[in-house]
Protein backbone atom coordinates (compact mmCIF):
# COMPACT_ATOMS: atom_id res chain seq x y z
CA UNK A 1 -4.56 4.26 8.82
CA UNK A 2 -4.49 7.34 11.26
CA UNK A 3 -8.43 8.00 12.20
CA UNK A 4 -8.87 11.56 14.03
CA UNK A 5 -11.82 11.04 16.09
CA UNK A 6 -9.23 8.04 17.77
CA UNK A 7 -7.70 11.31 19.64
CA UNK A 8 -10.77 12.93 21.12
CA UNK A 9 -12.06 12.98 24.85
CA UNK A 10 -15.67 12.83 26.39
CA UNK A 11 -16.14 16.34 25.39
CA UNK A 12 -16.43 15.03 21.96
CA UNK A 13 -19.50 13.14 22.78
CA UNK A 14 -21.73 16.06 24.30
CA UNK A 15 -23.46 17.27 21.41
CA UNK A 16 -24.45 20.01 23.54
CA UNK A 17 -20.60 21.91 23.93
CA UNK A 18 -21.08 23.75 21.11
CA UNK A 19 -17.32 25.47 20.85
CA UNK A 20 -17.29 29.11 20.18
CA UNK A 21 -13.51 30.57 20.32
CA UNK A 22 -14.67 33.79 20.88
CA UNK A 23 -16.64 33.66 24.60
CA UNK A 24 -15.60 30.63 25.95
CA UNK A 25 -12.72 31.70 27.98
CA UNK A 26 -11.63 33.51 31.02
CA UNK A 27 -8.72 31.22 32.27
CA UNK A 28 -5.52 31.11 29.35
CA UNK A 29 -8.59 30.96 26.81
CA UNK A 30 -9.59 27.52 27.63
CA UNK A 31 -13.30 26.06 27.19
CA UNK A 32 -14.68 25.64 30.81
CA UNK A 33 -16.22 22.02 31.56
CA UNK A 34 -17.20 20.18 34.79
CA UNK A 35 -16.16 16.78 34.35
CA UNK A 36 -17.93 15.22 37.47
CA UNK A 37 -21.40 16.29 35.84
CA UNK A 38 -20.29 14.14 32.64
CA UNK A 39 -22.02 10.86 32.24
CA UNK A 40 -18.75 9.11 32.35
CA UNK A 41 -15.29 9.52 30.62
CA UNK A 42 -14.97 6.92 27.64
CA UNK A 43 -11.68 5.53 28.92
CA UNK A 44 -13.40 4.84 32.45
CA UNK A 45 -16.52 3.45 30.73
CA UNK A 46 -17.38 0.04 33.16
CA UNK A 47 -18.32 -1.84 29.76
CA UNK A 48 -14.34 -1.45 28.61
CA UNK A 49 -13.24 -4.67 27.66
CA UNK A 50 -9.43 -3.88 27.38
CA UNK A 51 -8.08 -0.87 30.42
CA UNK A 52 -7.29 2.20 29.84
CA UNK A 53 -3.59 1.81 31.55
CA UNK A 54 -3.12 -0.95 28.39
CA UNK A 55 -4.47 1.16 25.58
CA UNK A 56 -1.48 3.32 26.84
CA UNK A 57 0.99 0.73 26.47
CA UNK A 58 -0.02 0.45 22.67
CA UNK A 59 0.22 3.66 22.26
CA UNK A 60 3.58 4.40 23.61
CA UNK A 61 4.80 1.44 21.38
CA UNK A 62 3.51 2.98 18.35
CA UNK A 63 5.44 5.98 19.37
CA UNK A 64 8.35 4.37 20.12
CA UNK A 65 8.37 1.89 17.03
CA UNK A 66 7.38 4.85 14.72
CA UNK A 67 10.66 6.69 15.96
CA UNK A 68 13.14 3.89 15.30
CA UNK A 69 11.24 2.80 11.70
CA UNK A 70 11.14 6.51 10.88
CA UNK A 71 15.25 6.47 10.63
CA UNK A 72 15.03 3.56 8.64
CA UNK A 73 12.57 4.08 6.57
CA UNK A 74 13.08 7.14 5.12
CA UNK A 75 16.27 6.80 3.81
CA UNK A 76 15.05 3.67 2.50
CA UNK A 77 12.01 5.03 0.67
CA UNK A 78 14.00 8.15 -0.48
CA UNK A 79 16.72 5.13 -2.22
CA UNK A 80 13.72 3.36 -3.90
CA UNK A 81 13.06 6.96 -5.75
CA UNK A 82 16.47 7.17 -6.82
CA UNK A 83 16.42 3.76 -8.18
CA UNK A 84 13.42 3.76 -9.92
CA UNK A 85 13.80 7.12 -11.61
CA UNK A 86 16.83 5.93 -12.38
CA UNK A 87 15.46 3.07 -14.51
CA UNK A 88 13.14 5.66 -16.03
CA UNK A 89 9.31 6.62 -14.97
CA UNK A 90 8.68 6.66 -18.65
CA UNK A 91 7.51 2.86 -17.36
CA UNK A 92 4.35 2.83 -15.72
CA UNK A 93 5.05 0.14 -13.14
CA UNK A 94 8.64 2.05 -12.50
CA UNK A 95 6.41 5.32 -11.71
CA UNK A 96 4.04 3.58 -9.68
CA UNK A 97 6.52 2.26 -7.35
CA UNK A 98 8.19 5.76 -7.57
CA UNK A 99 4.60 7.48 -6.18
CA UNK A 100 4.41 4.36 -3.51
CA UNK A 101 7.73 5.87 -2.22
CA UNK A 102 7.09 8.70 -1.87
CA UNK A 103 3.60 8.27 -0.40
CA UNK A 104 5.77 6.46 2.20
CA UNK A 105 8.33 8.65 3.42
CA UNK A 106 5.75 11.48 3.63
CA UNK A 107 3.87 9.47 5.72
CA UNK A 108 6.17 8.36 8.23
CA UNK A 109 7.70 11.95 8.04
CA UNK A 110 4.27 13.03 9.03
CA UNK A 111 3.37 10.48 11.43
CA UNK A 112 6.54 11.26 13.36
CA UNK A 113 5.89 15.13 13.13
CA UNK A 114 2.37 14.15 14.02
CA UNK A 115 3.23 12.04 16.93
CA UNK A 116 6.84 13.43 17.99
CA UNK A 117 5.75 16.02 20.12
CA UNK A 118 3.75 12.97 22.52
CA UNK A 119 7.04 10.91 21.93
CA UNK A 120 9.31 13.24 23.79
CA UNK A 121 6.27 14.56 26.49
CA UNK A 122 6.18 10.99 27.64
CA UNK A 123 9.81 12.10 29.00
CA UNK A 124 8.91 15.33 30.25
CA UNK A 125 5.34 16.92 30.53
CA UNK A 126 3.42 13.53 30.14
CA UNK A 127 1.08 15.65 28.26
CA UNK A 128 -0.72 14.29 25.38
CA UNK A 129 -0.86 17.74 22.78
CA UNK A 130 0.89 20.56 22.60
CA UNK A 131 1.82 23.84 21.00
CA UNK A 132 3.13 22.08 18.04
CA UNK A 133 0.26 19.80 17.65
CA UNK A 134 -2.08 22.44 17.99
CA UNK A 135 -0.29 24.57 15.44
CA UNK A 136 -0.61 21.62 12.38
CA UNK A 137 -4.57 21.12 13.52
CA UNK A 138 -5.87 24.55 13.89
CA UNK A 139 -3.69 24.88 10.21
CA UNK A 140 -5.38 21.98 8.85
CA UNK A 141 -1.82 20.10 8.30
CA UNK A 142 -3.53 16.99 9.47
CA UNK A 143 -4.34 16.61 6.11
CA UNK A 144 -1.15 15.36 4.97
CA UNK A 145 -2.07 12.09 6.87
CA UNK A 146 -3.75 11.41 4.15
CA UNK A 147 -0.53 9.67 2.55
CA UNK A 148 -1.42 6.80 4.70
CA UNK A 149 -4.47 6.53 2.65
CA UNK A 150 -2.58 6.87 -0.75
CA UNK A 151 -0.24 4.07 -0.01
CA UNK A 152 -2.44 0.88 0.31
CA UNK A 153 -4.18 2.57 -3.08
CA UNK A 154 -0.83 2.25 -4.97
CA UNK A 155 -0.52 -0.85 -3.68
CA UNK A 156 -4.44 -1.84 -4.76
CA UNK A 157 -3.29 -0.49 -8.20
CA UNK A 158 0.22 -2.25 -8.70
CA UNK A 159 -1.46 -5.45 -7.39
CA UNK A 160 -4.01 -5.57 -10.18
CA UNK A 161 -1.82 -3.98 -13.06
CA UNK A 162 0.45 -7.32 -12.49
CA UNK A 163 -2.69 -9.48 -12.37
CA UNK A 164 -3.84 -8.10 -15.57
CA UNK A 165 -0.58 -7.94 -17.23
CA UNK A 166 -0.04 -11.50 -16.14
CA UNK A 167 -3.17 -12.43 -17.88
CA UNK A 168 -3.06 -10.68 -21.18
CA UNK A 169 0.09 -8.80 -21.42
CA UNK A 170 0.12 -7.91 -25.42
CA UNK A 171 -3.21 -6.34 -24.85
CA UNK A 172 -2.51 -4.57 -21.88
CA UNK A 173 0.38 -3.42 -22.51
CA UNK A 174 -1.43 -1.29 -25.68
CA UNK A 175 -4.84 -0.56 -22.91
CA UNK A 176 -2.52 1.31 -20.01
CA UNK A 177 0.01 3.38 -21.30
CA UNK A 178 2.36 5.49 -18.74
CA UNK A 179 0.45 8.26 -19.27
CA UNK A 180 -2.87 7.17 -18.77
CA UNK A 181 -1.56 5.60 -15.35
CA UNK A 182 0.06 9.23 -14.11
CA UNK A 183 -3.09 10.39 -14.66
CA UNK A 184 -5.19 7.60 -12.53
CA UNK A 185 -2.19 8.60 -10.05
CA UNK A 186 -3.27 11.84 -10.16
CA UNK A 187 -6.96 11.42 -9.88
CA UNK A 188 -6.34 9.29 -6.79
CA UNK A 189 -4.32 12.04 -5.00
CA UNK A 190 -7.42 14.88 -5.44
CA UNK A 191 -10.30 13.15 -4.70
CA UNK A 192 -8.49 11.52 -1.41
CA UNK A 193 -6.89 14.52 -0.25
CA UNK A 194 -10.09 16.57 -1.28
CA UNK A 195 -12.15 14.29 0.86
CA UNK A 196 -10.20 13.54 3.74
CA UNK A 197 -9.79 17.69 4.18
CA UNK A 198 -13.33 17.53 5.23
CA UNK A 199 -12.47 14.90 7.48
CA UNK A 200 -9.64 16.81 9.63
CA UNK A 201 -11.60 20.18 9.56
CA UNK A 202 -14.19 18.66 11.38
CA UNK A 203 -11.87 19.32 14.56
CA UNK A 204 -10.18 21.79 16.10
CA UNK A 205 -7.35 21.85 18.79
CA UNK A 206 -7.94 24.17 22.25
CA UNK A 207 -7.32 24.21 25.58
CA UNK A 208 -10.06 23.21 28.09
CA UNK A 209 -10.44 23.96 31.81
CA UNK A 210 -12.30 22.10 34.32
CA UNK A 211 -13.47 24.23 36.91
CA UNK A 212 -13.42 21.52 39.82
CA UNK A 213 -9.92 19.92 39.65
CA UNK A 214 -8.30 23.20 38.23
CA UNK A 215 -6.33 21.22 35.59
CA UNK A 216 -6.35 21.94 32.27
CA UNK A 217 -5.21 20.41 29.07
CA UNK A 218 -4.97 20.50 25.20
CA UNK A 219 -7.20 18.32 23.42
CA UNK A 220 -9.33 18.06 19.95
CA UNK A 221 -12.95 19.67 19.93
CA UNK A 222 -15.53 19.53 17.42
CA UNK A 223 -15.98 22.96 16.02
CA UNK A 224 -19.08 24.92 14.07
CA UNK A 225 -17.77 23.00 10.58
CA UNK A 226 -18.54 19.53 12.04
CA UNK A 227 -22.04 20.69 14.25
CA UNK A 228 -23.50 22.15 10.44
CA UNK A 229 -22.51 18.95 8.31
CA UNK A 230 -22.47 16.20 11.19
CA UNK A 231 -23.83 13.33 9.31
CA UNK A 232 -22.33 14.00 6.29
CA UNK A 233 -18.79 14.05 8.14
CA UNK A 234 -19.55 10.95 10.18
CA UNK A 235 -20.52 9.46 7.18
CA UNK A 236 -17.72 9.88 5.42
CA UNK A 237 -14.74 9.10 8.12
CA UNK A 238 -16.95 6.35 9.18
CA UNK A 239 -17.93 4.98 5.75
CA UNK A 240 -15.61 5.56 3.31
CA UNK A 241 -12.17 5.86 4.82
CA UNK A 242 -12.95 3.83 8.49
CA UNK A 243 -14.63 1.08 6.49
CA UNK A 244 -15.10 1.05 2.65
CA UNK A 245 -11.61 2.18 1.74
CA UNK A 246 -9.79 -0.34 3.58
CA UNK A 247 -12.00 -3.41 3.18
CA UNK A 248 -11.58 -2.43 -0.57
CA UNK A 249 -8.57 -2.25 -1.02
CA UNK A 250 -7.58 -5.43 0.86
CA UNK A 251 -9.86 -7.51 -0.58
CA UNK A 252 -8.67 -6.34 -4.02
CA UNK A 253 -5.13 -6.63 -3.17
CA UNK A 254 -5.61 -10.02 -1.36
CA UNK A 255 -7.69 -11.48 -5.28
CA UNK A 256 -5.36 -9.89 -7.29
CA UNK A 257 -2.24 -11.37 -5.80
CA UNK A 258 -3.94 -14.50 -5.72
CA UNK A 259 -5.08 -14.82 -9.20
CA UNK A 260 -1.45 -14.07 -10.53
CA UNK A 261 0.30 -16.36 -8.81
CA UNK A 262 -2.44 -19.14 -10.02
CA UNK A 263 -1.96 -17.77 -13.46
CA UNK A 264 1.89 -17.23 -13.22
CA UNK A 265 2.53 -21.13 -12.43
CA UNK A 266 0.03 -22.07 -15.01
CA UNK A 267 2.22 -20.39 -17.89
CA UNK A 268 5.98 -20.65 -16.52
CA UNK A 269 7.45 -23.14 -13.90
CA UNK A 270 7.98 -20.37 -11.37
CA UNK A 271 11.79 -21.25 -10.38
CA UNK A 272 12.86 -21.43 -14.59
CA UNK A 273 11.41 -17.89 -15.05
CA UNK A 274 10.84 -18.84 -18.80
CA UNK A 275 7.46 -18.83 -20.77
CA UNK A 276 5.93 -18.27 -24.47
CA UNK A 277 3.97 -15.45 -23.50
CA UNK A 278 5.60 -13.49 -20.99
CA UNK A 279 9.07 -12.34 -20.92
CA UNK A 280 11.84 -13.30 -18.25
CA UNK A 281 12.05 -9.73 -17.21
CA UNK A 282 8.28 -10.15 -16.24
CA UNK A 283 8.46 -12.71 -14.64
CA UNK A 284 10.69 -11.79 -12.43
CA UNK A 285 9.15 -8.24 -12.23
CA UNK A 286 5.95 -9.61 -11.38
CA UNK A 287 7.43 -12.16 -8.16
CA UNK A 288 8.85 -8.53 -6.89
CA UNK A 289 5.76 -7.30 -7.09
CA UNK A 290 3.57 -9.99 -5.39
CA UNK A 291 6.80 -9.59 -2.35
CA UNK A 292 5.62 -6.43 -2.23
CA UNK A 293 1.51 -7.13 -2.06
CA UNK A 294 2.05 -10.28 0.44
CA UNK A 295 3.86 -7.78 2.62
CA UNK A 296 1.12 -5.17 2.25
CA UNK A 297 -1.54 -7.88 3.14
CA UNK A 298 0.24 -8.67 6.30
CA UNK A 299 0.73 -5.69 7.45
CA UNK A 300 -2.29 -4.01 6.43
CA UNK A 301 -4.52 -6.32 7.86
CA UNK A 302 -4.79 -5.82 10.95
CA UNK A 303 -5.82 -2.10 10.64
CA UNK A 304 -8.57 -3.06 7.96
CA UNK A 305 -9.69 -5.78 10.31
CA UNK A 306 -9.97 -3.53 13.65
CA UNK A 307 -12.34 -0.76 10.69
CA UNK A 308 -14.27 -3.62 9.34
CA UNK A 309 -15.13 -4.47 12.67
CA UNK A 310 -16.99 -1.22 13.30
CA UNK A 311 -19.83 -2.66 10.90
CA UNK A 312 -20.31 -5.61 13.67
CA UNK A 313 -20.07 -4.44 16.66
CA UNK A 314 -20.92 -0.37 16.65
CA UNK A 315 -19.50 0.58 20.30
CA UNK A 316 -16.25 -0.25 18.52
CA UNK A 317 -15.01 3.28 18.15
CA UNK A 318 -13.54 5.91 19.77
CA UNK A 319 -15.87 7.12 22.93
CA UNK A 320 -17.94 3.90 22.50
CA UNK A 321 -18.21 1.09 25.14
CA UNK A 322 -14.96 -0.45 23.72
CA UNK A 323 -12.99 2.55 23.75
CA UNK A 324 -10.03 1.38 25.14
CA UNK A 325 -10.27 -1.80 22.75
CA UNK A 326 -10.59 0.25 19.73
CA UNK A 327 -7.70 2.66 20.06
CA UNK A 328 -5.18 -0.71 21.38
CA UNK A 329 -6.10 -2.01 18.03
CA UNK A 330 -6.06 1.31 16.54
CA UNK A 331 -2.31 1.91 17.92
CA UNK A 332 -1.25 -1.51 16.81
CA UNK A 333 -2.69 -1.44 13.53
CA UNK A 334 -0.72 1.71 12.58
CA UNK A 335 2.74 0.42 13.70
CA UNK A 336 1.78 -2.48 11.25
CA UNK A 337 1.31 -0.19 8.58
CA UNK A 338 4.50 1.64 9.75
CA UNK A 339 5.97 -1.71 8.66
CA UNK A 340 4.77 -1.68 5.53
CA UNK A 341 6.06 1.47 4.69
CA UNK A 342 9.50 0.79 5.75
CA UNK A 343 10.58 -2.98 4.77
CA UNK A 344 9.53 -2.61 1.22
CA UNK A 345 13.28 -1.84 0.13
CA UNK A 346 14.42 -5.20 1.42
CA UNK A 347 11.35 -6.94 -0.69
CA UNK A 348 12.48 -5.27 -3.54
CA UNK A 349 16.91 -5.63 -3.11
CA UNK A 350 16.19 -9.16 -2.33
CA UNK A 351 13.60 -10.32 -5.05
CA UNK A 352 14.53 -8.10 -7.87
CA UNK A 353 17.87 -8.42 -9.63
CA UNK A 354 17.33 -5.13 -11.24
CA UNK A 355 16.59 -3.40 -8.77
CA UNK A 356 20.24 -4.74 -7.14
CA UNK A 357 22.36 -3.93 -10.45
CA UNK A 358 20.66 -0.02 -10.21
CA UNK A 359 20.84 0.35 -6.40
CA UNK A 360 24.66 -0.27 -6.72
CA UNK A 361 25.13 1.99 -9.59
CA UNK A 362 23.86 4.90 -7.69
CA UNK A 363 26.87 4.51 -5.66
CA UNK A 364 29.53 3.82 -8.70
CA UNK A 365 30.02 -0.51 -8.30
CA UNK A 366 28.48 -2.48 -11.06
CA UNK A 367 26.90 -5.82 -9.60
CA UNK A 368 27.28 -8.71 -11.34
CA UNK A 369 24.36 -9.83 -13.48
CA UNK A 370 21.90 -12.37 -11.35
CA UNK A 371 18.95 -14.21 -13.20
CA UNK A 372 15.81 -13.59 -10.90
């Protein structure tokens, strides 16, 4: 998951630079700083674990890796909407997966829109923001990084739909209709995007001089919005979407995938795909579906493990003593979840038989009839 205060400098850290847009400028309205007079810069910080020059290395292969999975990816997430409209959202696991999609491709189309602009500079400039970026902070765009918190809350729900389908299908199936899953869909999307808004407006994007050197450079600032509701802010990037969120939804993704594949060989011998109580069809509907969580868990883990860690040791954030450590596992932790949103196509053309016969009817050829 993409955390904003991962991309500010040491100017984020003097509560006394309070920004003011309109009188801070005299030079190609940048704010005017003297960087020797700074305590130290958190990328120098002597306590670093991890160097700076590495912590660069991550992040140019997030950029990097985020640019080739982006062309795959895409396409791929924009096939699994055709298929599973095509099977009909009327079902409520064919409209979650639809939603998980598309949660996907917007987020890789905004990570790269997020982070092309630094892909190419690396190339050119070698500067880390620019015109572009600035344009989609100041406008509050940043928000539609929010996907990458929708995603691992599809997969959360999926993961225990199957588990409680798996244990008492005739009852759920009459509990959660299609409808009343669209709208838990829908609640999800408000109250994440709602929140997380508050989140990005806490920063804005200017240009800041330092009167020494002479150099100057784009970065993120924390504006008036942030200084009037500062612990409420902190407390909820910190909380709720740095920690709670993603310990949450891995540990419920990690016991619900567990207890359904206990339950699953309990009823039917897995490799038969037969049982009393739950249909073929299910069966091999629900071994797509636990593909799909075991790849989430992989690749989401290492992002929920780097926020989780924040509760142990506190200097493990951005402008702490670990800095450098943080973002490296920061940078890593989002190519994983790049990953994720990519290679679930292959989970589902390789585990689910349906999925096959529909992906080739989109293009005209009927597939030959395979028992999961």
């Amino acid at each position: 998951m993409l955390n904003i205060s991962s991309v500010t400098t040491k100017l984020n850290m003097s509560e006394d630079l309070e920004t003011d847009w309109g009188n801070t400028s005299d030079r190609d309205d940048c704010i005017k700083v003297i960087f020797s007079e700074m305590e130290y810069i958190p990328w120098d910080n002597p306590d670093n674990i991890v160097s700076a020059e590495v912590g660069t290395i991550a992040y140019r292969i997030h950029d990097n890796v985020l640019a080739l999975l982006v062309l795959i990816g895409v396409p791929a997430n924009a096939i699994n909407m055709a298929v599973f409209y095509k099977q009909g959202l009327k079902d409520r696991v064919n409209l979650c997966l639809f939603v998980l999609s598309l949660a996907d491709g917007l987020y890789l189309i905004m990570s790269i829109l997020n982070h092309g602009e630094q892909l190419h500079s690396q190339f050119t400039t070698g500067e880390k923001y620019g015109p572009f970026m600035m344009f989609i902070a100041n406008n509050n765009l940043l928000v539609l990084l929010g996907f990458s918190f929708i995603s691992p809350i599809l997969s959360a729900i999926i993961a225990m739909e199957r588990c409680l389908c798996v244990y008492n299908p005739l009852k759920f199936q009459t509990l959660i209709r299609t409808r009343t899953m669209a709208a838990i869909i829908i609640l999800v999307h408000v109250i994440v995007f709602s929140l997380y808004f508050v989140v990005v407006y806490r920063y804005r994007m200017g240009c800041v001089y330092d009167l020494e050197s002479g150099v100057s450079f784009s970065t993120f600032i924390k504006g008036h919005f942030y200084l009037m509701h500062k612990h409420f802010i902190d407390l909820l990037d910190t909380v709720t979407f740095g920690v709670g969120l993603p310990g949450t939804v891995l540990v419920v993704v990690i016991t619900a995938t567990i207890l359904t594949i206990v339950k699953l060989r309990k009823v039917v011998t897995w490799r038969a795909g037969t049982s009393s109580s739950i249909s073929a069809s299910e069966v091999a509907l629900t071994k797509m579906l636990v593909g799909n969580s075991i790849l989430f868990i992989i690749c989401f883990s290492p992002d929920a493990v780097n926020h989780l860690s924040r509760l142990f040791i506190p200097e493990m954030n951005s402008g702490g003593r670990y800095h450098n450590l943080y973002l490296t596992a920061l940078w890593l932790g989002n190519t994983f979840n790049f990953f994720n949103a990519t290679f679930n196509f292959f989970v589902y053309y390789s585990m689910g038989s349906r999925y096959r016969e529909t992906f080739w009817a989109l293009f005209g050829r009927k597939s030959k009839p395979q028992k999961a």
